[in-house]
N, C-alpha and C. Protein backbone atom coordinates (compact mmCIF):
# COMPACT_ATOMS: atom_id res chain seq x y z
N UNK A 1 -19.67 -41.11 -8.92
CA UNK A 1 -19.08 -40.68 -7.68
C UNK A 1 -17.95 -39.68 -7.92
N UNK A 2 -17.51 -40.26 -8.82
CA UNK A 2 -16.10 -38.82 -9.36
C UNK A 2 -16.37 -37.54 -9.93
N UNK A 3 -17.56 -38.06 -10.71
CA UNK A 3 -18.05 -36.65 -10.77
C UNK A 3 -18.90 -35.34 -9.73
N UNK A 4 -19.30 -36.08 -8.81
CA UNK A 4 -19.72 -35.13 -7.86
C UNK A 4 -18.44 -35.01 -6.84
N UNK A 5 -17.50 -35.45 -6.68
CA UNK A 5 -16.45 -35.33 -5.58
C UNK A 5 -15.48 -33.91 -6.96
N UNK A 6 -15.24 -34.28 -7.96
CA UNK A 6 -14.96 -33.10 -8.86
C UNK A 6 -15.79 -31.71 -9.04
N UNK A 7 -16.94 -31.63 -8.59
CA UNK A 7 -18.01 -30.75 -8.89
C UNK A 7 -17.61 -30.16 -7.26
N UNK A 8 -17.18 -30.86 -6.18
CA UNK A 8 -17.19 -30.44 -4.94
C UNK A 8 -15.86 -29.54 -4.85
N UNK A 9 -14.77 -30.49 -4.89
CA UNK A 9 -13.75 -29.95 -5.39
C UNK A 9 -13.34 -28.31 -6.16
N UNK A 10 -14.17 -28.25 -7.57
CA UNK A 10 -14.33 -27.26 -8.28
C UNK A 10 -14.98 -25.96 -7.12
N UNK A 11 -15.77 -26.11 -6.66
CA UNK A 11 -16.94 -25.34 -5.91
C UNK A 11 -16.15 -25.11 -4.32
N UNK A 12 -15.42 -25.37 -4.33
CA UNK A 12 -14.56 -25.34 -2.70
C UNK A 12 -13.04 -24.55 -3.00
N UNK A 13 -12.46 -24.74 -4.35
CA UNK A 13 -11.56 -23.70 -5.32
C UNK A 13 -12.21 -22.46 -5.22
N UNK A 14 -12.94 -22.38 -6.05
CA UNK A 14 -13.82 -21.10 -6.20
C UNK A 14 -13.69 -20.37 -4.90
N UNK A 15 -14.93 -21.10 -3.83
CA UNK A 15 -14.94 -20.02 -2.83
C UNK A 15 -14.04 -20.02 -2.00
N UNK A 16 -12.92 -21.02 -2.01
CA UNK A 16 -11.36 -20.78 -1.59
C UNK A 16 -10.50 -18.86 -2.09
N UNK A 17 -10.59 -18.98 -3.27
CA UNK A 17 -10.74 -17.87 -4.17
C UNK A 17 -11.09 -17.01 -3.61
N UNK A 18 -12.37 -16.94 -3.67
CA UNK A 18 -13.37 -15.68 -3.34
C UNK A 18 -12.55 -15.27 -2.34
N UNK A 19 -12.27 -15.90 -0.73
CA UNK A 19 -11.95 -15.47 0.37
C UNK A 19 -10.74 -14.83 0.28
N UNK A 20 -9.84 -15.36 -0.78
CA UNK A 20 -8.26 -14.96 -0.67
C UNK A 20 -8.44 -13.65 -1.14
N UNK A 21 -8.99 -13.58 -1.97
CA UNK A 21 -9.55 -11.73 -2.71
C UNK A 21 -9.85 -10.78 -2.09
N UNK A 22 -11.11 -11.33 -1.61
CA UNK A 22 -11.43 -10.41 0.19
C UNK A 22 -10.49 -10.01 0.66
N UNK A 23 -9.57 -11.00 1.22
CA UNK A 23 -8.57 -10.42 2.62
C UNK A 23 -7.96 -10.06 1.49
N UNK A 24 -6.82 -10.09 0.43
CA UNK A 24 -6.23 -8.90 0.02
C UNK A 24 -6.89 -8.02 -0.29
N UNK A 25 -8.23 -7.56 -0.65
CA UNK A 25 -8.95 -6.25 -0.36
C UNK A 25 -8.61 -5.80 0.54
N UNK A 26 -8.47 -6.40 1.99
CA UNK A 26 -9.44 -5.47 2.91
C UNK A 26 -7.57 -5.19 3.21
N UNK A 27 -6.17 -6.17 2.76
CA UNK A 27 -5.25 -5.50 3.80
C UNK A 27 -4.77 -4.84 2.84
N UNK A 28 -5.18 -4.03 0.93
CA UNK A 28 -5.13 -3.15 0.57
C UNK A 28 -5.56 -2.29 0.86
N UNK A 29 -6.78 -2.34 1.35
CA UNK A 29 -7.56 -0.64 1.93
C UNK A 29 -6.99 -0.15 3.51
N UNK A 30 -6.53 -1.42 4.07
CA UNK A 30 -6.06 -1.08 5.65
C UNK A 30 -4.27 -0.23 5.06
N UNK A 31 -3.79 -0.78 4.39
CA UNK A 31 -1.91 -0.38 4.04
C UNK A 31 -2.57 1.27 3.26
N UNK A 32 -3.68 1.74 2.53
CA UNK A 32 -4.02 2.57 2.11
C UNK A 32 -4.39 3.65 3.27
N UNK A 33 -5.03 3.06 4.18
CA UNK A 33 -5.42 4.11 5.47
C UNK A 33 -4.08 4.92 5.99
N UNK A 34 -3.63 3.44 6.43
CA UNK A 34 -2.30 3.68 7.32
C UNK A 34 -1.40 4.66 6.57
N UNK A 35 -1.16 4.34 5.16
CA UNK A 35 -0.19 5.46 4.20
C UNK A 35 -0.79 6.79 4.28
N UNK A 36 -2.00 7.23 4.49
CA UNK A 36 -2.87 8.09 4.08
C UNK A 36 -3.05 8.67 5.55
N UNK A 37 -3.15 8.11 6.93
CA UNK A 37 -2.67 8.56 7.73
C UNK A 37 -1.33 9.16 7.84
N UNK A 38 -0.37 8.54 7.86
CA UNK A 38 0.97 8.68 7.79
C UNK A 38 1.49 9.99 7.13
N UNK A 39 1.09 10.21 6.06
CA UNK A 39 0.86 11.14 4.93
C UNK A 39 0.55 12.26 5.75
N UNK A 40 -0.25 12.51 5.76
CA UNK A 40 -1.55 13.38 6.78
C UNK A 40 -0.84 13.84 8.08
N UNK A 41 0.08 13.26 8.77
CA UNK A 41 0.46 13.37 10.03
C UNK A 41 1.72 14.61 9.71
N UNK A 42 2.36 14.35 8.98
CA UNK A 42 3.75 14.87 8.25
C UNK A 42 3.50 16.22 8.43
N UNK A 43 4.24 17.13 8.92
CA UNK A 43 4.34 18.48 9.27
C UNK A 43 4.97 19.25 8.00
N UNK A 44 4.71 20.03 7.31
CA UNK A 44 5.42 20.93 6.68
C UNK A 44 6.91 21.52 7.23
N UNK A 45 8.07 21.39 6.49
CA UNK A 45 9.45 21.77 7.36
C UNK A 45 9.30 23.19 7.79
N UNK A 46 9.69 24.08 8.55
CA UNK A 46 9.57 25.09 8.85
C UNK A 46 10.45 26.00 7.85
N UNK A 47 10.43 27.19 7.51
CA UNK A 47 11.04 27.51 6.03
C UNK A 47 12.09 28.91 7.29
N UNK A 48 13.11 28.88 6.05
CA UNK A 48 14.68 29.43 7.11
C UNK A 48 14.58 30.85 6.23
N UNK A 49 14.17 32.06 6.36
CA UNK A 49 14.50 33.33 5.76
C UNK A 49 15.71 33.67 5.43
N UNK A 50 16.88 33.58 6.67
CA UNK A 50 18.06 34.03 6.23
C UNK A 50 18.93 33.54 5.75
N UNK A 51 18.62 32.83 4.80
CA UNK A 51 20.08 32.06 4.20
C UNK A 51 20.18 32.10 2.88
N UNK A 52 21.14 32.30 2.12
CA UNK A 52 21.29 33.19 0.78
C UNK A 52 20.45 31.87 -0.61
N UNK A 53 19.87 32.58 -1.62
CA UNK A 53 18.98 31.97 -2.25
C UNK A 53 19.58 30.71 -3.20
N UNK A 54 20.91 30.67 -3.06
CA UNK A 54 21.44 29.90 -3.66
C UNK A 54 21.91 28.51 -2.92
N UNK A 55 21.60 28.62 -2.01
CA UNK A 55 21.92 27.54 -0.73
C UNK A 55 20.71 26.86 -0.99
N UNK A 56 20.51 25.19 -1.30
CA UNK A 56 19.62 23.83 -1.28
C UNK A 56 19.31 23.64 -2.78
N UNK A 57 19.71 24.26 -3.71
CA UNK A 57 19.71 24.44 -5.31
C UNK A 57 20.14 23.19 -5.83
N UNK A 58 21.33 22.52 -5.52
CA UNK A 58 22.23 21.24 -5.48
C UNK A 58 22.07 20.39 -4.80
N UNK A 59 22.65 19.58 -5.55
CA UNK A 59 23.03 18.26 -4.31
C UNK A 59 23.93 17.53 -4.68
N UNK A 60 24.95 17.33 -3.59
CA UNK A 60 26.28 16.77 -4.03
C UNK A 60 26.41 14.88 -4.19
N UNK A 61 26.57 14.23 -5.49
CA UNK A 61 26.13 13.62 -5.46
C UNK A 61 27.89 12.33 -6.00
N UNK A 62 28.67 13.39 -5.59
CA UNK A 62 30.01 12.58 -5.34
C UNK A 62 30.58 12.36 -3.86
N UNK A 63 29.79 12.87 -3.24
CA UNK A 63 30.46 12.44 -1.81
C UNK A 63 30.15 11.39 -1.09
């Protein structure tokens, strides 16, 4: 009797397992969309002609 309630046991782990794998698959590929949307949405900054070439070179990193 212990051995088949252990064999059940073992076999109910497993595909306990299996399922937990799945769903972190699927809410890795969903956090992958969403980043990849997100990504994708992002506009290029618009670029400023007149301002001398030495201006955004730095960054002040004591203030």
């Amino acid at each position: 009797m212990d051995i088949a309630k252990t064999a059940t046991n073992m076999a109910e782990t497993g595909t306990r397992q299996d399922v937990q794998f799945a769903v972190q698959k699927k809410i890795q590929d969903i956090a992958t969309s969403t980043a990849t949307q997100l990504i994708d949405a992002i506009q290029p900054a618009p670029s400023v002609q007149n301002l001398p070439a030495h201006l955004g070179n730095t960054i002040n990193t004591k203030a």
